[in-house]
Protein backbone atom coordinates (compact mmCIF):
# COMPACT_ATOMS: atom_id res chain seq x y z
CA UNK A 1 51.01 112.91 0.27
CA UNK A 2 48.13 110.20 -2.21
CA UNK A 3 44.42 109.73 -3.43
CA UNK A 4 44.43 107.11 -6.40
CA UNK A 5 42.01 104.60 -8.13
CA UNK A 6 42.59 101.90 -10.13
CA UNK A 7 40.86 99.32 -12.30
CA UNK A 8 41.07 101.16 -16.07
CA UNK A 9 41.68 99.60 -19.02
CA UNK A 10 45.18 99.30 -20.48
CA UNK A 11 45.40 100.39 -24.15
CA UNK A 12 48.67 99.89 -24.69
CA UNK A 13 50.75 96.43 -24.52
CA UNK A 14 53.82 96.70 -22.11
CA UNK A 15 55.36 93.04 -22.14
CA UNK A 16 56.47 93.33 -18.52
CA UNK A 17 55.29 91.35 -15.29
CA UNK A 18 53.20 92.73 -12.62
CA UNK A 19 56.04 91.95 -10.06
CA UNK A 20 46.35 128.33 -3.78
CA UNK A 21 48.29 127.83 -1.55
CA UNK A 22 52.21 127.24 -0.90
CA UNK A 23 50.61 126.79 2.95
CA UNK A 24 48.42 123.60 1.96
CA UNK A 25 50.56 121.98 0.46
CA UNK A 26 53.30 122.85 3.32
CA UNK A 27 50.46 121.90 5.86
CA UNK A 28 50.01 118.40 3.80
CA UNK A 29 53.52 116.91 4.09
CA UNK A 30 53.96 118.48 7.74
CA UNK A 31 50.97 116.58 9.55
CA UNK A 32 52.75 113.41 7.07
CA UNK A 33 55.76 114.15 8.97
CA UNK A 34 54.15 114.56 12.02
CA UNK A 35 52.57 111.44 12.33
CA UNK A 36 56.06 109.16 10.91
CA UNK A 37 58.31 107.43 13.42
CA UNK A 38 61.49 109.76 13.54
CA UNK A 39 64.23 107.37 11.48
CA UNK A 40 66.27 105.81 13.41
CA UNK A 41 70.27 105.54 12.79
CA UNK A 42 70.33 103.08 9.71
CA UNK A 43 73.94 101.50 8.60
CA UNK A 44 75.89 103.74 6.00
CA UNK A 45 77.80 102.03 2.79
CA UNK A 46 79.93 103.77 0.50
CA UNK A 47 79.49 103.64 -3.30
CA UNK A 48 82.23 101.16 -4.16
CA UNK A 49 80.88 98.53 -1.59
CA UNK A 50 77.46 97.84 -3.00
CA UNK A 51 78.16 99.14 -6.40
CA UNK A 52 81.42 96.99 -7.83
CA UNK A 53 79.40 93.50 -7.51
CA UNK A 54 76.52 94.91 -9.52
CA UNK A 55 78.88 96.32 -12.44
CA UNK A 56 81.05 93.81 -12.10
CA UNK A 57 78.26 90.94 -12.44
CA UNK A 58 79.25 89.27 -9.50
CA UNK A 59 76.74 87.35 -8.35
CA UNK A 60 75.80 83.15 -8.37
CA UNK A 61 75.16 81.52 -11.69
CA UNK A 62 71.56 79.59 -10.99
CA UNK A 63 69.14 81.08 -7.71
CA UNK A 64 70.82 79.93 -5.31
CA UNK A 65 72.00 83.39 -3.70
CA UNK A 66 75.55 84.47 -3.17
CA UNK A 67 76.26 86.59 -0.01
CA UNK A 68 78.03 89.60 -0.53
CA UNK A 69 79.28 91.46 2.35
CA UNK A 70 78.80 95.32 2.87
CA UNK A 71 81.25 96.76 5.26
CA UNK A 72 79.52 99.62 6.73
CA UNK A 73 81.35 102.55 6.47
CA UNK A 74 82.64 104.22 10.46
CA UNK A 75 83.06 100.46 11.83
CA UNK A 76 79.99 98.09 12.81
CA UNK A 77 78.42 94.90 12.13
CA UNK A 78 78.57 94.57 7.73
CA UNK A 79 75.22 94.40 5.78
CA UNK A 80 74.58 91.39 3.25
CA UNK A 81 74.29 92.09 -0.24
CA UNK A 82 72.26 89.28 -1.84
CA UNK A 83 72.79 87.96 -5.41
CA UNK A 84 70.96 84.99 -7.08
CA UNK A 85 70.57 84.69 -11.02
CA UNK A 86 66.35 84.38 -11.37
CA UNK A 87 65.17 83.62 -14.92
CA UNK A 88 67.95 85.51 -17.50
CA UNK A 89 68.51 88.50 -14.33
CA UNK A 90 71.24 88.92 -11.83
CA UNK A 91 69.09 90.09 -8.45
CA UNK A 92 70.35 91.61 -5.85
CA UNK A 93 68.84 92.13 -2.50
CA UNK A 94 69.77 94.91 -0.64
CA UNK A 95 69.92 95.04 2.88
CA UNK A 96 67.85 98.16 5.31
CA UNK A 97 70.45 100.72 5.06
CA UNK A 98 71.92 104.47 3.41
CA UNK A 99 73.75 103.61 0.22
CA UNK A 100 75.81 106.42 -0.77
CA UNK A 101 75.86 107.25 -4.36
CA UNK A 102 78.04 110.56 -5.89
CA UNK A 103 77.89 109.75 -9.80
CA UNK A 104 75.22 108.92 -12.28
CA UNK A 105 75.41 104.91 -12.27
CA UNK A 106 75.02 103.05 -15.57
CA UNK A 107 73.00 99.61 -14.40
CA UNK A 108 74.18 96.76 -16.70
CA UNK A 109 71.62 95.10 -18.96
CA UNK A 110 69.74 91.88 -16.93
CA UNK A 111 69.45 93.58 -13.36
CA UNK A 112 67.26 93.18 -10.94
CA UNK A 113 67.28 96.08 -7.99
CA UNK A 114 65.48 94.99 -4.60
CA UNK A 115 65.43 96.91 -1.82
CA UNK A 116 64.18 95.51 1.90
CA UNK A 117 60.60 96.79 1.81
CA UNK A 118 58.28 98.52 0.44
CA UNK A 119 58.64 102.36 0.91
CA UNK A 120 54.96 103.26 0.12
CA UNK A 121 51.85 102.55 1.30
CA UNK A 122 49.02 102.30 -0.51
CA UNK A 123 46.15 103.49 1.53
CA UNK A 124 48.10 106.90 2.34
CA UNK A 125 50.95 108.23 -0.30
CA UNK A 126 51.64 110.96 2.34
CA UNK A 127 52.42 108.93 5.23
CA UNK A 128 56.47 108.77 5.02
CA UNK A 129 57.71 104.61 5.57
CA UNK A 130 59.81 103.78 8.87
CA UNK A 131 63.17 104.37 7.62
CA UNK A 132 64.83 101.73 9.60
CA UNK A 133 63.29 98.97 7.85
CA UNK A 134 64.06 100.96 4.16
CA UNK A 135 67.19 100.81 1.67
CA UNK A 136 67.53 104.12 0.63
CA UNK A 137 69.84 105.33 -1.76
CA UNK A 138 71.37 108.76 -0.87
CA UNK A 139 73.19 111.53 -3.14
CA UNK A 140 76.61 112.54 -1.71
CA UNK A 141 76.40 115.68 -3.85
CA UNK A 142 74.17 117.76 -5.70
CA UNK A 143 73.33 120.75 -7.86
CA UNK A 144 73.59 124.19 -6.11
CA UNK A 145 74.82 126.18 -8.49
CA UNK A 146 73.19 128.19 -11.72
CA UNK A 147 75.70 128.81 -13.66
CA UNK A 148 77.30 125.56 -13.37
CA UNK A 149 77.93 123.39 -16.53
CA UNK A 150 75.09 120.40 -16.24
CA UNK A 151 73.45 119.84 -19.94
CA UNK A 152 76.63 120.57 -21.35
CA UNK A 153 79.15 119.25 -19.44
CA UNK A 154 81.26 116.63 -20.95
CA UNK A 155 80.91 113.89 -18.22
CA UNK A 156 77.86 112.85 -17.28
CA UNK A 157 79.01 110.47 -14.67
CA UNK A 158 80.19 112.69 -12.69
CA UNK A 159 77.48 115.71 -13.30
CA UNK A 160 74.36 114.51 -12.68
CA UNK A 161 73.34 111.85 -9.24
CA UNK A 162 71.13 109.07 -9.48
CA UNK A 163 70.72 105.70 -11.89
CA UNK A 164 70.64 105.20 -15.75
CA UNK A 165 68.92 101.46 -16.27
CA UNK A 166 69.96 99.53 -19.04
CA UNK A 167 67.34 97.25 -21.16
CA UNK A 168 65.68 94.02 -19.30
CA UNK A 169 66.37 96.11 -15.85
CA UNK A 170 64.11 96.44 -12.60
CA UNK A 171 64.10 98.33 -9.55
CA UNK A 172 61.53 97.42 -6.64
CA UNK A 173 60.90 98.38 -3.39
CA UNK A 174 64.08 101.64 -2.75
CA UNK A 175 64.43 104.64 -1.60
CA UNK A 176 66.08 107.52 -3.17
CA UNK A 177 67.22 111.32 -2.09
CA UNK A 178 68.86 113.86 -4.13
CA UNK A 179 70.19 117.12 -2.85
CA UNK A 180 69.89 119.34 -5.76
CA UNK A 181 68.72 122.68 -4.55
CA UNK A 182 68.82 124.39 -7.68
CA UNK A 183 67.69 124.19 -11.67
CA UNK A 184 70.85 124.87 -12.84
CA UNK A 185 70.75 127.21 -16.11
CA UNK A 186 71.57 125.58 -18.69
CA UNK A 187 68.57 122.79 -17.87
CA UNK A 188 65.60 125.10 -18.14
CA UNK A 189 64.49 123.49 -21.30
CA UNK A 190 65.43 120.37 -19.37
CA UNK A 191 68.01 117.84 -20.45
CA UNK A 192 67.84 115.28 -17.37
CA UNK A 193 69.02 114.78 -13.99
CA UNK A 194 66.60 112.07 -12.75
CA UNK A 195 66.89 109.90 -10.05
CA UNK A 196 65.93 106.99 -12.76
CA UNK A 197 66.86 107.34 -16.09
CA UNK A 198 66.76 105.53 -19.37
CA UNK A 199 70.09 105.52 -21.83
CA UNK A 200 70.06 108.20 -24.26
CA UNK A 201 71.63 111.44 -25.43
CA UNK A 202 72.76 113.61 -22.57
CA UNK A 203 71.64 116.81 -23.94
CA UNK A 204 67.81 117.13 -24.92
CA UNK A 205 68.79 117.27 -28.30
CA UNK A 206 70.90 114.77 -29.95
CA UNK A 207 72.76 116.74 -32.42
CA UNK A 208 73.85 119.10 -30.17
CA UNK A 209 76.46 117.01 -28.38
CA UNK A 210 78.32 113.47 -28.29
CA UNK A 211 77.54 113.11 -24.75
CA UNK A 212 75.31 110.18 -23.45
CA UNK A 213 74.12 109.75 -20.36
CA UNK A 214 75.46 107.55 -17.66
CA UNK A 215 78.60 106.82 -19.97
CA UNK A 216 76.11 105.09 -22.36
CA UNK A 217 75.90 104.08 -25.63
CA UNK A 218 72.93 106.31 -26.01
CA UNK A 219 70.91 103.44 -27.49
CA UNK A 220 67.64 103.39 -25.61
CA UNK A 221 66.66 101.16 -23.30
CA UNK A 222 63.40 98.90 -23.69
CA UNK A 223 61.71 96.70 -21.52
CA UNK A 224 62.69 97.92 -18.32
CA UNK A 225 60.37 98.38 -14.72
CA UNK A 226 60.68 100.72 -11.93
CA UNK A 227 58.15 99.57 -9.51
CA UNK A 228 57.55 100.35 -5.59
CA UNK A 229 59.90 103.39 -5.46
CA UNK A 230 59.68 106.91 -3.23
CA UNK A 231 61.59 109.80 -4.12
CA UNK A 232 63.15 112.80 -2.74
CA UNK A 233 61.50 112.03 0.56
CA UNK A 234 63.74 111.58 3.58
CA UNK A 235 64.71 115.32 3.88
CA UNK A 236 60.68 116.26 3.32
CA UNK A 237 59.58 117.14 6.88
CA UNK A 238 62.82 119.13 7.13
CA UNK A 239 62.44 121.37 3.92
CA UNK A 240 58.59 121.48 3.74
CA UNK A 241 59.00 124.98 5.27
CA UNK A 242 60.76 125.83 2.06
CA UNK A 243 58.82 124.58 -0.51
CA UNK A 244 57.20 127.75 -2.45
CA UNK A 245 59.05 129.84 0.00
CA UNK A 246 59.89 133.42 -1.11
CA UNK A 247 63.23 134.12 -2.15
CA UNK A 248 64.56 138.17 -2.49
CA UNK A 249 65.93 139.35 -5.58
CA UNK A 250 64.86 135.65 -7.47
CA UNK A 251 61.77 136.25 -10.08
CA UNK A 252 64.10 138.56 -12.19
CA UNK A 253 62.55 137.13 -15.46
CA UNK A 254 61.37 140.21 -17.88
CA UNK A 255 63.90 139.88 -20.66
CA UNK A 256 64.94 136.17 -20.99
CA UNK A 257 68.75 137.16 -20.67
CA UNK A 258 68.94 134.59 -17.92
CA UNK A 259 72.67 135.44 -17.54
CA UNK A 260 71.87 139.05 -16.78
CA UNK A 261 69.16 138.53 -14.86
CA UNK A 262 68.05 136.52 -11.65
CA UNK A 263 65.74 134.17 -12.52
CA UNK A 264 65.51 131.90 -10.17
CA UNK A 265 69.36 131.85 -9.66
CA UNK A 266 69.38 131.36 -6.27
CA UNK A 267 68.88 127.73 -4.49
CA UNK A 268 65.45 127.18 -2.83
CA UNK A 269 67.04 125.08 0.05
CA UNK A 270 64.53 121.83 -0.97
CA UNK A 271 67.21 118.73 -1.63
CA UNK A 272 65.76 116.99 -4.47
CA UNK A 273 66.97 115.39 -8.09
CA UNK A 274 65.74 117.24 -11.11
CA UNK A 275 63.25 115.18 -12.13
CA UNK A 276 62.18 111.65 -10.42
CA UNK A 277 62.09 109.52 -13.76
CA UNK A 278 63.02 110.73 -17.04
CA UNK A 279 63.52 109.06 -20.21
CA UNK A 280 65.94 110.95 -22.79
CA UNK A 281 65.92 111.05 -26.47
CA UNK A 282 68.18 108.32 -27.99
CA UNK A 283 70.27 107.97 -30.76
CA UNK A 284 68.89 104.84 -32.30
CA UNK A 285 65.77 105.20 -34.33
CA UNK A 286 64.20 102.84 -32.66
CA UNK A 287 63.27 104.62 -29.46
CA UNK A 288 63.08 103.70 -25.58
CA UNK A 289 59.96 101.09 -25.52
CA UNK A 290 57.75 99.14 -23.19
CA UNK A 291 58.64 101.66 -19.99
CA UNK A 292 56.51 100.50 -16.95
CA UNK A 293 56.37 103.11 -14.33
CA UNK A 294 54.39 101.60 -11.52
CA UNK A 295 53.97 102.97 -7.76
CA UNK A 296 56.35 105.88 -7.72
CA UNK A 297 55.68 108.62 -5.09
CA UNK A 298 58.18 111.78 -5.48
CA UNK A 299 57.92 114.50 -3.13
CA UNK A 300 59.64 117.31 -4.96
CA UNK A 301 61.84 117.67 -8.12
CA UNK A 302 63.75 120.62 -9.32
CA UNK A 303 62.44 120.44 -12.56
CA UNK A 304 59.53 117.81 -13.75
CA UNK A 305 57.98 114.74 -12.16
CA UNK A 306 58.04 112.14 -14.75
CA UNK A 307 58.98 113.09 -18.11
CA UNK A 308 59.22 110.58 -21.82
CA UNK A 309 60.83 112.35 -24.30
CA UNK A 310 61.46 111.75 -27.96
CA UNK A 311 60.11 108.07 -29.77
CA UNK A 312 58.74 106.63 -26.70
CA UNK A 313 56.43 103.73 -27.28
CA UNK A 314 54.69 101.20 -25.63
CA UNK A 315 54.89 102.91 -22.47
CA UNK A 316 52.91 102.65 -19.33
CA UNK A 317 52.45 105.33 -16.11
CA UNK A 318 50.13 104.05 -13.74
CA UNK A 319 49.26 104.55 -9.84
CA UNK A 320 52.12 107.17 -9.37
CA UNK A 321 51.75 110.07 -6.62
CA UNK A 322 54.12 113.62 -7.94
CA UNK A 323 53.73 116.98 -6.05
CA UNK A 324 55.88 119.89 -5.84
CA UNK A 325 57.85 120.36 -8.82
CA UNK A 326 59.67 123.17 -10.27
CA UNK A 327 57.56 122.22 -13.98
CA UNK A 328 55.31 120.34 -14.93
CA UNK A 329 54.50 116.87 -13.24
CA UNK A 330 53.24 114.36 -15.84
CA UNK A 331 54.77 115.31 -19.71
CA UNK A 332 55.10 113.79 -23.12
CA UNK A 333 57.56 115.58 -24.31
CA UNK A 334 58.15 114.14 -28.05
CA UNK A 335 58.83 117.28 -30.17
CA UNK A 336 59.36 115.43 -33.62
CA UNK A 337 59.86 112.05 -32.58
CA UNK A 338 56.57 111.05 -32.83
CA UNK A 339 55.71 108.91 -29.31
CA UNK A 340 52.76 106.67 -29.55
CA UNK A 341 50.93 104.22 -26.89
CA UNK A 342 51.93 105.81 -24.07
CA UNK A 343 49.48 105.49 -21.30
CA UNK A 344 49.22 108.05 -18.11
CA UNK A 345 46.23 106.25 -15.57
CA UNK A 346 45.48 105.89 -11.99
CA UNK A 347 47.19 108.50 -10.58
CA UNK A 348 47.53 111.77 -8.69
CA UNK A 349 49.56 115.28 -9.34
CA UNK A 350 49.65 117.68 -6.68
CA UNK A 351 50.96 121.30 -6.79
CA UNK A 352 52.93 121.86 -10.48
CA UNK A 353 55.77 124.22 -10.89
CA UNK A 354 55.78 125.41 -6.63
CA UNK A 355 59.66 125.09 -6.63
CA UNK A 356 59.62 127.59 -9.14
CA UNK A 357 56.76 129.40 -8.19
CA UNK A 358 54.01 131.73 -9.89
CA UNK A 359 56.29 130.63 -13.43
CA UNK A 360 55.73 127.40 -15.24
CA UNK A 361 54.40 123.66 -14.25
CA UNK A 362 50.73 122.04 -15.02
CA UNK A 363 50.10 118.66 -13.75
CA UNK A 364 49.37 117.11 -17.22
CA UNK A 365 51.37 118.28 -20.56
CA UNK A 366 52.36 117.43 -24.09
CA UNK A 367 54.97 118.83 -26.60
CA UNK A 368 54.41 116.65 -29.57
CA UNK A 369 52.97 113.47 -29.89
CA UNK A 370 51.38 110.82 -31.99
CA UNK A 371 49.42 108.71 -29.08
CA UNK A 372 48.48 109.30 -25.30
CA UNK A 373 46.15 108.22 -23.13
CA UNK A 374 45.31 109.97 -19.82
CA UNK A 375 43.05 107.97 -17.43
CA UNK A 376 41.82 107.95 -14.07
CA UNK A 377 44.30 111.56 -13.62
CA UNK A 378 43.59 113.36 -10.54
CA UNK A 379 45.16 116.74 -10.37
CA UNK A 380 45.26 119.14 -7.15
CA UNK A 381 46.73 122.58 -8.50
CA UNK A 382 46.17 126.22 -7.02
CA UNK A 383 44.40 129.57 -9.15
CA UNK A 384 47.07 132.08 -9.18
CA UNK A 385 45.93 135.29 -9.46
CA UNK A 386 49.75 136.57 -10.01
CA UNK A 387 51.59 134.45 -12.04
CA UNK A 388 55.24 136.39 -13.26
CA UNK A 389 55.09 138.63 -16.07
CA UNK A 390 55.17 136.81 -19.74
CA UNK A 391 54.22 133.78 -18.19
CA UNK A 392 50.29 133.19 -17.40
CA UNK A 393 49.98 131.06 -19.73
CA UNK A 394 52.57 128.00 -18.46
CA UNK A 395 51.84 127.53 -15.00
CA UNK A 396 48.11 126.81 -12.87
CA UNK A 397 46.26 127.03 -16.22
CA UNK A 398 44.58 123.64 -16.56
CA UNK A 399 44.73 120.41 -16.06
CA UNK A 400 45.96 119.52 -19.00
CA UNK A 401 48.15 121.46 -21.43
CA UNK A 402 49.22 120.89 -25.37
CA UNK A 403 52.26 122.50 -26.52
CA UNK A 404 53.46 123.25 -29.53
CA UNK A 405 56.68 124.77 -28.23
CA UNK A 406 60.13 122.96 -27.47
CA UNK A 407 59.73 121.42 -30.96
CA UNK A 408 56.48 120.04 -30.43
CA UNK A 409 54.99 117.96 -33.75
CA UNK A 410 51.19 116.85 -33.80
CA UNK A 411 51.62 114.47 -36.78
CA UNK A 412 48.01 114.02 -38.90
CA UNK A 413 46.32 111.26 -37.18
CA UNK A 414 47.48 112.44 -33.63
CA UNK A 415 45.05 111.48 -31.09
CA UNK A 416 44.77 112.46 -27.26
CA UNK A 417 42.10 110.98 -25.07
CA UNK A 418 40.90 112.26 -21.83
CA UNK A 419 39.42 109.37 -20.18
CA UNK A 420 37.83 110.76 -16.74
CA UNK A 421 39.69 113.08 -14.36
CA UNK A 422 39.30 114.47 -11.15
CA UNK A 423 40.62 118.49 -11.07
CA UNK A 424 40.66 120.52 -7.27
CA UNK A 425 42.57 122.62 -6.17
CA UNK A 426 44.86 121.99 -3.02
CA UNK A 427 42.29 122.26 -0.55
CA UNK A 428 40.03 119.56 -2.66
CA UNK A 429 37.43 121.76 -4.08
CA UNK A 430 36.65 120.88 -7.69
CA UNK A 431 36.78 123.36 -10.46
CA UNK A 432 33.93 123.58 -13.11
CA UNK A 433 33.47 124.72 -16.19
CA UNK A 434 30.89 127.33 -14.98
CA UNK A 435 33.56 128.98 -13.04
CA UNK A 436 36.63 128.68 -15.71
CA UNK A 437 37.18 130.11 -18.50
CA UNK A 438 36.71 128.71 -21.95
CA UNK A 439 39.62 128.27 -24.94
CA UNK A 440 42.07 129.49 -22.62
CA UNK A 441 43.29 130.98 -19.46
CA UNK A 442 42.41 134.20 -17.67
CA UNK A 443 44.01 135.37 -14.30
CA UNK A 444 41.99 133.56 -11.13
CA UNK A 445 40.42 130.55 -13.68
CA UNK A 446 41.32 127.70 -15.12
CA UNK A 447 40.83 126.93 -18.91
CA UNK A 448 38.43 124.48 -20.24
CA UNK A 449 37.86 123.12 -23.87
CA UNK A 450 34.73 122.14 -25.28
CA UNK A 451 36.21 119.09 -27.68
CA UNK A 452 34.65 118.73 -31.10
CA UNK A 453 32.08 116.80 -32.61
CA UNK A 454 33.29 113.10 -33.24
CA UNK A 455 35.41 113.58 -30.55
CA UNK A 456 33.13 113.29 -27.46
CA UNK A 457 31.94 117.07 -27.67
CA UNK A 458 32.45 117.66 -24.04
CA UNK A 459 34.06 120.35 -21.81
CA UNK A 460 37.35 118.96 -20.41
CA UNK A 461 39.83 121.28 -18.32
CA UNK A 462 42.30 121.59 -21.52
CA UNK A 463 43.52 123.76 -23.93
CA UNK A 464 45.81 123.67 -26.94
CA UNK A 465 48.47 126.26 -26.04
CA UNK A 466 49.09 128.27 -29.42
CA UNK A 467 46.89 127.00 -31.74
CA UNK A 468 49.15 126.35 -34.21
CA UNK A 469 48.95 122.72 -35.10
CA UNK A 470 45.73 120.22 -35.08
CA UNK A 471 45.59 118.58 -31.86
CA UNK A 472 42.73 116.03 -31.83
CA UNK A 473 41.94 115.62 -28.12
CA UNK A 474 38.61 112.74 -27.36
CA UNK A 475 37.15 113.38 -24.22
CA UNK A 476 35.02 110.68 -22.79
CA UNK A 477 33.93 112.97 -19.59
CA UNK A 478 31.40 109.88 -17.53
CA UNK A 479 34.15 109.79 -15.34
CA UNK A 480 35.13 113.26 -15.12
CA UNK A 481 34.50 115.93 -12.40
């Protein structure tokens, strides 16, 4: 379900280790399926059993590992939870297995997550792993209702599935599968729900509730890695038929009384988190910084792929695979906070916004920002010809799109650079800037932007969405086609 490259400069200092068609994209993940060993029967452990040691601490004092046994749950032989204390970080080794989770887990600070082997492989990001020999992490529940509270309930512990990771924390080498099947209401302007989150406020904006998520201190987290994971993958082969699938009575969306109206209000059947990795805005003023997001395949979300919102800094995306989201699959979302050296590189976007289809998604976009790089991007995304009324301009429209929207500040200075691309739609054909259409979008093409003078003066598939603020966007287009 992956085409990558690799071997671009890093702009940005992250102080971690290296440790149009719905039936293409349907066709993709099938022949994936298709060609995967069916999983076999893996051992089952409950919550409690692998969870307690980690929040507990429980684990040996110098790295010499503890042994920690797993019973599985219905009877049979227990797993072997492994703990050893490596540098300052308590790691534990998980076992092959399904480790139920049903809450949204806080990870202590100085953890180390390692799962039994590595899910993804790196000469074919479609081709699902052998499950047998793979810890995966599975939701218990999920999302399948609209109107159900989720940004603004009062317990995020037990509202939203998946991990919040503390500062100095690292996951490696797992597995995990949510079972949302719908964006509930009240997180269309998106407030969360990843599988792997940072701490931070619980509702997109921090003055609009106490809540945190995770039961955090909504302090952000810094120097933390999520490295080797899959997501949203297991159940693939079984709900490709539904991805982009039409649903009666759903694409109500004229007025924006989403209440009155069915707008997407009824489940699409694909089990999936909201989003695969999403960092939240905080309510320290010093941000979530030095992120490394490294080898993550997702093969649907909800809502976005990977999304960094408020003062991010010192953050680095590289070599990640994202298709078939209900948004958009690579954002910056800082609206006034200002993010700076955040890097996007080496990596691939497939099929933006298909879980909510013909209505919003791109593969790359920004809604404020002081700093971003985007290198090496390749983006596969169909022309629609009929996106939903009111909406032609948010989904299929580029590669890239700048917001001003949901808050979105370009402070003076502000500087995006477009540092070779590759843009095709599903069935690999590359769009040009003959064929497009310049400044902005028009039904059937995608935009392109000539950038100015000073700033590499070269057509890039862009466009500032508005036009209300100074967006300075560099293009250096030797790599791009």
């Amino acid at each position: 379900f992956l085409h990558t490259n690799k071997q671009v400069e890093q702009r940005c200092s992250v102080a971690m280790p290296r440790l149009g068609h719905i039936i293409a994209a349907t066709m993709m993940l099938g022949l994936a399926a298709a060609e995967a060993a069916p999983p076999p029967t893996l051992a089952t452990y409950s919550y409690s059993s692998w969870s307690s040691p980690i929040v507990s601490g429980h684990c040996s004092d110098d790295s010499t590992p503890i042994h920690i046994p797993l019973p599985a749950v219905g009877g049979g032989p227990p797993g072997v939870l492994e703990c050893a204390t490596v540098s300052t970080a308590r790691t534990y080794r998980f076992p092959p297995g399904v480790f139920q989770i049903g809450v949204q887990m806080l990870v202590p600070e100085n953890v180390s997550m390692i799962g039994a082997a590595a899910p993804n492989d790196a000469h074919d990001r479609t081709a699902s792993p052998r499950w047998g020999d793979q810890t995966v992490f599975l939701a218990t529940r999920g999302q399948v209702e609209y109107q159900k509270p989720y940004c603004t309930a009062t317990d995020m512990v037990n509202t939203r599935v998946g991990f919040v990771l503390s500062s100095f924390t690292s996951v490696h080498n797992l597995s995990f599968q949510g079972v949302d099947t719908i964006r509930p209401d009240d997180n269309g302007a998106l407030c969360g729900g990843g599988a792997f989150e940072t701490k931070g406020c619980a509702a997109n904006d921090c003055s609009k509730s106490p809540v945190n998520n995770g039961g955090s201190d909504g302090q952000g987290s810094h120097h933390v890695l999520i490295e080797g994971v899959r997501i949203n993958d297991l159940y693939s082969p079984e709900d490709a038929g539904k991805v982009g699938a039409a649903i009666p009575g759903n694409y109500n969306c004229s007025t924006n009384h989403w209440a009155a109206e069915c707008c997407f209000c009824k489940p699409n059947g694909v089990r999936a988190s909201q989003v695969a990795v999403w960092v939240p805005a905080t309510r320290n003023p010093e941000g979530t910084h030095h992120i490394t997001i490294r080898d993550v395949v997702s093969a649907a979300t909800q809502a976005d792929g990977i999304n960094l919102h408020g003062y991010v800094h010192e953050v680095l995306v590289e070599d990640v695979y994202l298709q078939n989201s209900g948004d958009d699959l690579l954002a910056l979302w800082g609206a006034d906070g200002n993010p700076e050296n955040v890097t996007f590189r080496d990596s691939t976007v497939v099929n933006p916004g298909i879980l909510r289809p013909r209505w919003y998604g791109n593969c790359g976009a920004t809604y404020g920002l002081r700093s971003v790089v985007f290198s090496n991007i390749t983006c596969r995304a169909p022309t629609l010809t009929n996106p939903i009324d009111g909406n032609a301009s948010h989904i299929d429209t580029s590669m890239f799109s700048f917001y001003t929207s949901f808050g979105g500040v370009y402070p003076p200075g502000n500087r995006v650079d477009l540092d070779g691309w590759t843009f095709t739609d599903l069935a690999g054909k590359p769009y040009t800037a003959a064929e497009g259409s310049m400044g902005g979008p028009l039904p059937g093409k995608m935009a392109w932007t000539r950038a100015d003078k000073g700033k590499g003066d070269a057509v890039a598939p862009y466009y500032v969405v508005g036009g209300k603020q100074q967006v300075n966007v560099y293009v250096n287009d030797d790599n791009g086609h």
